[in-house]
C-alpha atoms as a PDB file:
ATOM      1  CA  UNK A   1     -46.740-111.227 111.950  1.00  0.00           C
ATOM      2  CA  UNK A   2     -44.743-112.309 109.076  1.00  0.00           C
ATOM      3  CA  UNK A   3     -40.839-113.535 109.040  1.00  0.00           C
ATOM      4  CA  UNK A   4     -39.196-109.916 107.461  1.00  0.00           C
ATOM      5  CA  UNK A   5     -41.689-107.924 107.483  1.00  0.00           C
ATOM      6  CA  UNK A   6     -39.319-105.221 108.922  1.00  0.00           C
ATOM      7  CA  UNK A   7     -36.109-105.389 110.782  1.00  0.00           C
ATOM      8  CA  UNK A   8     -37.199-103.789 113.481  1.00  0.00           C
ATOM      9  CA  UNK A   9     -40.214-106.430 113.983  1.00  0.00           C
ATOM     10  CA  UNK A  10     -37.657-109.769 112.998  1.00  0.00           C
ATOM     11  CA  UNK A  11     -35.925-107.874 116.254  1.00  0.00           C
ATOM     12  CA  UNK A  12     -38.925-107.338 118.495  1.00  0.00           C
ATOM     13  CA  UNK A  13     -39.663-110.831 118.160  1.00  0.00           C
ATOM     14  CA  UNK A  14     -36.403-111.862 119.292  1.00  0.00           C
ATOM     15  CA  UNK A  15     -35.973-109.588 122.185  1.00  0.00           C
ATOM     16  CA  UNK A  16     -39.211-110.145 123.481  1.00  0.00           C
ATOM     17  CA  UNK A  17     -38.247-113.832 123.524  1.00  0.00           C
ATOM     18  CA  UNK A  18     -34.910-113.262 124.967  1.00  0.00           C
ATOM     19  CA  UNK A  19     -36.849-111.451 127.787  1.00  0.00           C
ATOM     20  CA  UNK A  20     -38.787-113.852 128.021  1.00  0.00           C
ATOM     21  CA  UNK A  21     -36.192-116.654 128.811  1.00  0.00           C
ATOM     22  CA  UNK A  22     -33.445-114.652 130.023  1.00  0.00           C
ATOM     23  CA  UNK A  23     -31.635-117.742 131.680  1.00  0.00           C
ATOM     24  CA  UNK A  24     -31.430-119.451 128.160  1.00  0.00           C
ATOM     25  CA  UNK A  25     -30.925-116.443 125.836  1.00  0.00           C
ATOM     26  CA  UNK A  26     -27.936-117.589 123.872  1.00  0.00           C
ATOM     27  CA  UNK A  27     -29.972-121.045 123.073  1.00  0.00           C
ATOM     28  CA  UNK A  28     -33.610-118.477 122.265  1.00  0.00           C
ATOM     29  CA  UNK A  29     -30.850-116.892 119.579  1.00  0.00           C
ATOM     30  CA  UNK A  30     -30.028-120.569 118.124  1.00  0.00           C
ATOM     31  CA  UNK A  31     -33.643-121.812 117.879  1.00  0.00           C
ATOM     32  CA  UNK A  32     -35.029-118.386 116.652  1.00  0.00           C
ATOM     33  CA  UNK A  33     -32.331-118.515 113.523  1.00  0.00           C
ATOM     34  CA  UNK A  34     -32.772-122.432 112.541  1.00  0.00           C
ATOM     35  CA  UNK A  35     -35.730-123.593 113.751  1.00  0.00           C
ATOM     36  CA  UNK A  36     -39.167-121.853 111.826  1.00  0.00           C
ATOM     37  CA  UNK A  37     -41.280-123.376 114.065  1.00  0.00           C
ATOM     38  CA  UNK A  38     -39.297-121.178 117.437  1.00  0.00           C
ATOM     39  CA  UNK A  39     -38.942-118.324 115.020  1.00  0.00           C
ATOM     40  CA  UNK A  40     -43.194-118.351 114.390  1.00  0.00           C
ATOM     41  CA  UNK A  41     -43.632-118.827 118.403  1.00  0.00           C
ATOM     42  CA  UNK A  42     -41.151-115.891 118.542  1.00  0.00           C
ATOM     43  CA  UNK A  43     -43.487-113.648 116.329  1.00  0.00           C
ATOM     44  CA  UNK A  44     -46.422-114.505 117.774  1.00  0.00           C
ATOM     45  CA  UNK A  45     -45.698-113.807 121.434  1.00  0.00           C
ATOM     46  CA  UNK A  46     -44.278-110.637 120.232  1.00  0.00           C
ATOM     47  CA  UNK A  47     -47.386-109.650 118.415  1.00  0.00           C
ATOM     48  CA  UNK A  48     -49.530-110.677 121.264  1.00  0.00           C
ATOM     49  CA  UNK A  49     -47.478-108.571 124.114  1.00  0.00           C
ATOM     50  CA  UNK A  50     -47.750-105.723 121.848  1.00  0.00           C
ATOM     51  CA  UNK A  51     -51.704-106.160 121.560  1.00  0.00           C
ATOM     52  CA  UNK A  52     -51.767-106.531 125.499  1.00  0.00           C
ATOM     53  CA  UNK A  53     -49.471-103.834 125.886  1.00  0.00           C
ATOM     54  CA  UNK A  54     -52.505-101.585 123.598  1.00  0.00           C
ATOM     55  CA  UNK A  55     -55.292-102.724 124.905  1.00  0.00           C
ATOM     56  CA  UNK A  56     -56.706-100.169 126.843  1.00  0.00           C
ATOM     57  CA  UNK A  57     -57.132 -98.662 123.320  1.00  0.00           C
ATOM     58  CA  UNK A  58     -59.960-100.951 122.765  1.00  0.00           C
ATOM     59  CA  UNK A  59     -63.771 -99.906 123.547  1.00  0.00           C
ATOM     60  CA  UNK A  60     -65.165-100.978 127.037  1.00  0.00           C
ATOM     61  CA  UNK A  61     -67.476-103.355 125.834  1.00  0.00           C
ATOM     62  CA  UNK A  62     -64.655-105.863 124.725  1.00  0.00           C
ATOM     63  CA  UNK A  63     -61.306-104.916 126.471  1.00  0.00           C
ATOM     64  CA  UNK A  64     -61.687-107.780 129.416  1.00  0.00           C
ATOM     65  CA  UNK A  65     -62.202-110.266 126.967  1.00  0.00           C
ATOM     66  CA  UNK A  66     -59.544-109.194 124.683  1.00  0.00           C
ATOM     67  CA  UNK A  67     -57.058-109.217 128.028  1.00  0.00           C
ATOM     68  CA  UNK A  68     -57.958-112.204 128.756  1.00  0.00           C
ATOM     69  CA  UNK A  69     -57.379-114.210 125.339  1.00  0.00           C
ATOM     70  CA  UNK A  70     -54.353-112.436 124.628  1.00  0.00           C
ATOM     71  CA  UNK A  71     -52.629-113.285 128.352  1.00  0.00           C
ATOM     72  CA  UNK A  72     -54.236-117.025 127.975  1.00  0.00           C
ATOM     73  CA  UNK A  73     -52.186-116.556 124.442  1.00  0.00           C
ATOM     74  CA  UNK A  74     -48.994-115.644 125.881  1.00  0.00           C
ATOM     75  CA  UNK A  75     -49.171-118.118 128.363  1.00  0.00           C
ATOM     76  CA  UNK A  76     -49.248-120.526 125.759  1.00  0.00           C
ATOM     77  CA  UNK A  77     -47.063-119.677 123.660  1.00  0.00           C
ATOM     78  CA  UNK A  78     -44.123-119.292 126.908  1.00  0.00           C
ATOM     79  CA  UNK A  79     -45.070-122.741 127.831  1.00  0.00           C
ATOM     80  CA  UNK A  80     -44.857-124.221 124.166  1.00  0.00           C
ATOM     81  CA  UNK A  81     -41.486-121.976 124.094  1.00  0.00           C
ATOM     82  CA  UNK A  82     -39.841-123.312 126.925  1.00  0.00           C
ATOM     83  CA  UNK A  83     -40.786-127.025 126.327  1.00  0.00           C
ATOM     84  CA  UNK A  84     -38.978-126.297 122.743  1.00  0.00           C
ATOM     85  CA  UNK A  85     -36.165-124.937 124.774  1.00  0.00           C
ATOM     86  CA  UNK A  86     -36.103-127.980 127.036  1.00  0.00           C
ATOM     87  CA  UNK A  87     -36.422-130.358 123.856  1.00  0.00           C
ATOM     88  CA  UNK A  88     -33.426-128.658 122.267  1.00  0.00           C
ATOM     89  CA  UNK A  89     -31.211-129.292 125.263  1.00  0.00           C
ATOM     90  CA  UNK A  90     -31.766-133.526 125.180  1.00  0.00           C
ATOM     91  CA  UNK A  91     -28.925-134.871 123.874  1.00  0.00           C
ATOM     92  CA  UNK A  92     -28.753-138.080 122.782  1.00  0.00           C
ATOM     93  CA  UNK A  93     -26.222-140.524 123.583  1.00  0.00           C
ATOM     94  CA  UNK A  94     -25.480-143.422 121.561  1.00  0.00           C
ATOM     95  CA  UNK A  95     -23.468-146.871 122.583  1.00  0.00           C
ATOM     96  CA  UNK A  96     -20.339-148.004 120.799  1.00  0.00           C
ATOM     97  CA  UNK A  97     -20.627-151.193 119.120  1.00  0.00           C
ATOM     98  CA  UNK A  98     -18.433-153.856 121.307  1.00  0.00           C
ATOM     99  CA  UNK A  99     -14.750-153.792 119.775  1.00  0.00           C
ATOM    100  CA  UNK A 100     -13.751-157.334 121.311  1.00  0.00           C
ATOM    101  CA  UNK A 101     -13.911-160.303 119.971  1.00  0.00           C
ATOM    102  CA  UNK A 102     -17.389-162.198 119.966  1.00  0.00           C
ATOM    103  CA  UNK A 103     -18.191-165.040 122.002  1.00  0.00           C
ATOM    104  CA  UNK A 104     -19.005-168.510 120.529  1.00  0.00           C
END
């Protein structure tokens, strides 16, 4: 999927990510808008839910196999997701610099 292709995919791609991590949807927003990286994950798990969600369109022969990269897919891209999630949320602290005076 490609970053505008159509509104209504640049919002698939967010809801299904908001969906996805309901507890941290307001931080899913954040990432999806400033960080490409998030945004591509976002696309990509929505593409692949919406092949899963079709796949019983596809002949016999290779429908288990399709099922089964596509869910291995999904899986992941939620893990990479949330460890992007969990990366965003580090905050670094930083030590003042002493303000008295130094010792001999």
């Amino acid at each position: 999927m490609v970053s505008g292709e159509s509104g209504s995919t640049y919002l698939s791609a967010l809801e299904t990510a908001e969906t996805s991590f309901p507890e941290q949807k307001r931080l899913v927003q954040r990432l999806f808008y400033v960080n490409e990286p998030f945004h591509s994950m976002c696309e990509d798990l929505a593409a692949a839910a919406q092949a899963l969600a079709h796949i019983e369109g596809l002949p016999e022969a290779v429908r288990e196999a399709r099922r089964q990269e596509y869910t291995d897919l999904v899986d992941a891209l939620l893990k990479e997701m949330g460890e992007a999630i969990a990366q965003s949320k580090i905050v670094v602290l930083r030590r003042s610099p002493p303000t008295g005076p130094k010792s001999p």
